[in-house]
C-alpha atoms as a PDB file:
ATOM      1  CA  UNK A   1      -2.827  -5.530  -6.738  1.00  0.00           C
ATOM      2  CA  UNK A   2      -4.417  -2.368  -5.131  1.00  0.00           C
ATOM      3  CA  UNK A   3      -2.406  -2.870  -2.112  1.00  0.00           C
ATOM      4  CA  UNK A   4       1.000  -2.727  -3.737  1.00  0.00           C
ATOM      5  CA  UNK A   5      -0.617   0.795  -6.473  1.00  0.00           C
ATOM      6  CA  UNK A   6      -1.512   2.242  -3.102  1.00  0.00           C
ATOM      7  CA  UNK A   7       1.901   2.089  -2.245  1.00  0.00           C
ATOM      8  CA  UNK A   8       3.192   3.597  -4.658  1.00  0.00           C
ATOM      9  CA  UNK A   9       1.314   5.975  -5.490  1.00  0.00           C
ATOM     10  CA  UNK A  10       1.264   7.092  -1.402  1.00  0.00           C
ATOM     11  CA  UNK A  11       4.743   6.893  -1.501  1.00  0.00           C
ATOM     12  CA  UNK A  12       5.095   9.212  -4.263  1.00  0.00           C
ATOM     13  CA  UNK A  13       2.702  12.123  -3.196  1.00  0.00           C
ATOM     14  CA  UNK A  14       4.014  12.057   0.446  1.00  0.00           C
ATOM     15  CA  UNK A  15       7.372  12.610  -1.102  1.00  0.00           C
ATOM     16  CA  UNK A  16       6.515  15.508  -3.001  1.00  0.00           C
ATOM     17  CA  UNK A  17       3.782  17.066  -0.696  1.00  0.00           C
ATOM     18  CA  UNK A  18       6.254  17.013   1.945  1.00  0.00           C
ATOM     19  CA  UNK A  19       8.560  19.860   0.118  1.00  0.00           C
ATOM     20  CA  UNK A  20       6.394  22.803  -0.263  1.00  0.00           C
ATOM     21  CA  UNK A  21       4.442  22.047   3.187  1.00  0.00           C
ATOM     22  CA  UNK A  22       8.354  22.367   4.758  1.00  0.00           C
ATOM     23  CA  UNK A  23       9.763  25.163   2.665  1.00  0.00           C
ATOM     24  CA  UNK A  24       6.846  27.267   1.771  1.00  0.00           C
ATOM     25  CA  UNK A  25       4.684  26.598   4.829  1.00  0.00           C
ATOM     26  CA  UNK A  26       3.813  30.004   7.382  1.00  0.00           C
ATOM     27  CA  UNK A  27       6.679  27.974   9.896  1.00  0.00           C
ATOM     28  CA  UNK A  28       9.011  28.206   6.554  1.00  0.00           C
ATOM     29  CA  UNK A  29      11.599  30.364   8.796  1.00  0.00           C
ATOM     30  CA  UNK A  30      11.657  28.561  11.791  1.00  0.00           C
ATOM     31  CA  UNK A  31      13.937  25.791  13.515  1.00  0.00           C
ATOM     32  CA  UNK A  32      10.929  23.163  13.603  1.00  0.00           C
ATOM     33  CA  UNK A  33       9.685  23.962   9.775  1.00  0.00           C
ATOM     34  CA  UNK A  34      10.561  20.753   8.608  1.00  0.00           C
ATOM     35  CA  UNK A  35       9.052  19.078  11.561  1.00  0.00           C
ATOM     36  CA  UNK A  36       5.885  21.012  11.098  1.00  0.00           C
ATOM     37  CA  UNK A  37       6.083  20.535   7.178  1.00  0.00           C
ATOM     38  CA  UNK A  38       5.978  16.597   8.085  1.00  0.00           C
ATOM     39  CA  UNK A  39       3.126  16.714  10.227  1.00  0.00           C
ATOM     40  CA  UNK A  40       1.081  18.897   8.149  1.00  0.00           C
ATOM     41  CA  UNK A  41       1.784  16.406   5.059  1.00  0.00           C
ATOM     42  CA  UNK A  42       0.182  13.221   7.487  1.00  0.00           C
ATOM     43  CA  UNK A  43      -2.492  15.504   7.973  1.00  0.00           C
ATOM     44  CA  UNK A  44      -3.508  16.596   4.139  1.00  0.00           C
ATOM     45  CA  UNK A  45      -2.573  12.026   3.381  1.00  0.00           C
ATOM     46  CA  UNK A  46      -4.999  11.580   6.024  1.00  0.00           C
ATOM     47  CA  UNK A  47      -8.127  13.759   4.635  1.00  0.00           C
ATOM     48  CA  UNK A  48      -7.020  12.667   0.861  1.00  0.00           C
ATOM     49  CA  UNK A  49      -7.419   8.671   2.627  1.00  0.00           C
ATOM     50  CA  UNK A  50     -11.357   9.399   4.217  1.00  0.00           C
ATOM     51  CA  UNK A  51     -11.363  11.271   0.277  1.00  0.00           C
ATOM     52  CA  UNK A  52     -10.403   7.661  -1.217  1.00  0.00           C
ATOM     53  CA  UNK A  53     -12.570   5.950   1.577  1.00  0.00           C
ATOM     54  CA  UNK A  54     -15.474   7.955   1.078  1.00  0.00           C
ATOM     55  CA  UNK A  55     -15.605   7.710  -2.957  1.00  0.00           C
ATOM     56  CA  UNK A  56     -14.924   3.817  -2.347  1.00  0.00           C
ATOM     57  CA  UNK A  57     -18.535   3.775  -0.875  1.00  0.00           C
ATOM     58  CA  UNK A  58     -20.229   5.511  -2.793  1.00  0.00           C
ATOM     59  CA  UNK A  59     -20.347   2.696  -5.484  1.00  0.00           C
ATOM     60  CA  UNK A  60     -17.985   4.053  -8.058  1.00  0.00           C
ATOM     61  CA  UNK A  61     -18.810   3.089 -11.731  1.00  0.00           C
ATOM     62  CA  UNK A  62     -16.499   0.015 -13.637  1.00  0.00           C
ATOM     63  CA  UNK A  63     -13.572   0.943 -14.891  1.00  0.00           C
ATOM     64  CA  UNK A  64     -13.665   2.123 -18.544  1.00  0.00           C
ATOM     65  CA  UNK A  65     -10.917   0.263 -21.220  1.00  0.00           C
ATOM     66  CA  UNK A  66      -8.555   2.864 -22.964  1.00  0.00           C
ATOM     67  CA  UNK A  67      -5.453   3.122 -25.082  1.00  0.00           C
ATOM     68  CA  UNK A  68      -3.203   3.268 -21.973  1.00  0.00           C
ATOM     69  CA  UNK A  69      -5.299   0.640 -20.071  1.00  0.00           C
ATOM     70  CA  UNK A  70      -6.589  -1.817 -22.809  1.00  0.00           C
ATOM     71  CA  UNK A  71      -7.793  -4.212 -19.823  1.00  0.00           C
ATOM     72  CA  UNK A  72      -8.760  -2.037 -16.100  1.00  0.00           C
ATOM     73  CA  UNK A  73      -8.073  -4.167 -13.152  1.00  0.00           C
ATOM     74  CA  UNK A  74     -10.946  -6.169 -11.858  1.00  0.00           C
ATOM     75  CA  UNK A  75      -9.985  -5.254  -8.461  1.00  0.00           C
ATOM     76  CA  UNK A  76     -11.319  -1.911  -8.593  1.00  0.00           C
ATOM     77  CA  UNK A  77     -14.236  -2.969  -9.554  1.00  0.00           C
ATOM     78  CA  UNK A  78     -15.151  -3.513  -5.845  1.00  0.00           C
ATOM     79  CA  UNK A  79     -15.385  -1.887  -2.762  1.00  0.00           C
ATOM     80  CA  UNK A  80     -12.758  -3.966  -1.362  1.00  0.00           C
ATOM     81  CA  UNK A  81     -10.506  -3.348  -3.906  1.00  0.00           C
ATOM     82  CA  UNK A  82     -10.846   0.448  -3.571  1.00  0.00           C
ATOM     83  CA  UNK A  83     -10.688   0.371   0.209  1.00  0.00           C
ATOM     84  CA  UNK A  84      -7.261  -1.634  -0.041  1.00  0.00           C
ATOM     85  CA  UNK A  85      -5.726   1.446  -2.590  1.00  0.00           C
ATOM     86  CA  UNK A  86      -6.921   3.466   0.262  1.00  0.00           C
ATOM     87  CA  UNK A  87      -5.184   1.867   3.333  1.00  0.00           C
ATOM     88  CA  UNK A  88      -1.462   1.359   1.200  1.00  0.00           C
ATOM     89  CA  UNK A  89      -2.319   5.077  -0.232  1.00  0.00           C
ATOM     90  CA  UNK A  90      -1.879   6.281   3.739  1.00  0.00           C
ATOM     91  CA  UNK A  91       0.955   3.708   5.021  1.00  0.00           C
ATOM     92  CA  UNK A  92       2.902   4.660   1.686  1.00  0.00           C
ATOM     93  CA  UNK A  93       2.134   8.305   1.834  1.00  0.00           C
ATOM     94  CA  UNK A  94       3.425   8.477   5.404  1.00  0.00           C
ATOM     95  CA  UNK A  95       6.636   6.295   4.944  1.00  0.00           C
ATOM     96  CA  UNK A  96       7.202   8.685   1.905  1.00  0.00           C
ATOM     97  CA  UNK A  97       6.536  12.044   4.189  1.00  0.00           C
ATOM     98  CA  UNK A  98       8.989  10.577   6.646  1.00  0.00           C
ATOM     99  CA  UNK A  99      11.444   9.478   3.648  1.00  0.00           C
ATOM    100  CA  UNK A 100      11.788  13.197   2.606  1.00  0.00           C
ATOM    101  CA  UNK A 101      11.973  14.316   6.357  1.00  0.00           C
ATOM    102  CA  UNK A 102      14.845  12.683   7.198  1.00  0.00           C
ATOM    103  CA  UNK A 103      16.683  13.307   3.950  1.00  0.00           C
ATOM    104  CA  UNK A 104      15.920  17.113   4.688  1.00  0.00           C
ATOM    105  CA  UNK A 105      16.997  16.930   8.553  1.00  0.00           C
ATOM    106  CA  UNK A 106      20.283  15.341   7.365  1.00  0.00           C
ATOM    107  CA  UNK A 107      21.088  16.923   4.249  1.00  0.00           C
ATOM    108  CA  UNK A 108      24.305  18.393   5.943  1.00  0.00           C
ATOM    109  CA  UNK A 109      25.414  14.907   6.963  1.00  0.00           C
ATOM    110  CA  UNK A 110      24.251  13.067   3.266  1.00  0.00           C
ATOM    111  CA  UNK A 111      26.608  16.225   1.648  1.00  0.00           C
ATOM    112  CA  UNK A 112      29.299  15.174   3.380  1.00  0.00           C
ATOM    113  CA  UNK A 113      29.236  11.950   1.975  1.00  0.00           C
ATOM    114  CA  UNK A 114      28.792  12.896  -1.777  1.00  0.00           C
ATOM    115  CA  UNK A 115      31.336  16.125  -1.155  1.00  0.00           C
END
């Protein structure tokens, strides 16, 4: 379903936007960078959602068949469909931002565990 690729796929690039946002970021130095490298992730998920929104009505053209996808998913062939991928793409990109936040902020704590 589009819900559930949404997901994932938000999931994954909150993850891995998170990490240069918190370590490379102008705040990189600072006691709050990782903080600040979380809330600047939401923000780029949120303007890469209206992104997804905006292309979902603008009518975007049927899928096309290929060797890695023989047979596209009839759910993006609707707006619907599209603005579902959009919705999970934000809930999964922030519960992936805040997945890598808290891993950072208690890095010392999950290295104690592993030795």
């Amino acid at each position: 379903t589009p819900f559930r690729r949404g997901l994932e796929v938000g999931m994954a690039h909150g993850y891995w936007i998170f990490g240069p946002f918190a370590k490379l970021g102008p705040l990189r130095n600072t006691v709050n960078a990782d903080l600040a490298g979380l809330l600047s992730t939401i923000g780029l998920l949120v303007i890469l959602t209206i992104a997804l929104s905006l292309y979902a009505n603008s009518n975007p053209p049927e899928p096309v068949a290929s060797v890695t996808a023989p047979h596209p998913s009839d759910a993006f062939h609707t707006k619907e469909g599209w603005s579902n991928f959009g919705s999970a793409f934000l809930i999964g990109g922030i519960g992936g931002a805040v997945t890598a936040y808290f891993l950072t902020a208690n890095f010392g704590l999950i290295q104690g565990f592993f030795g």
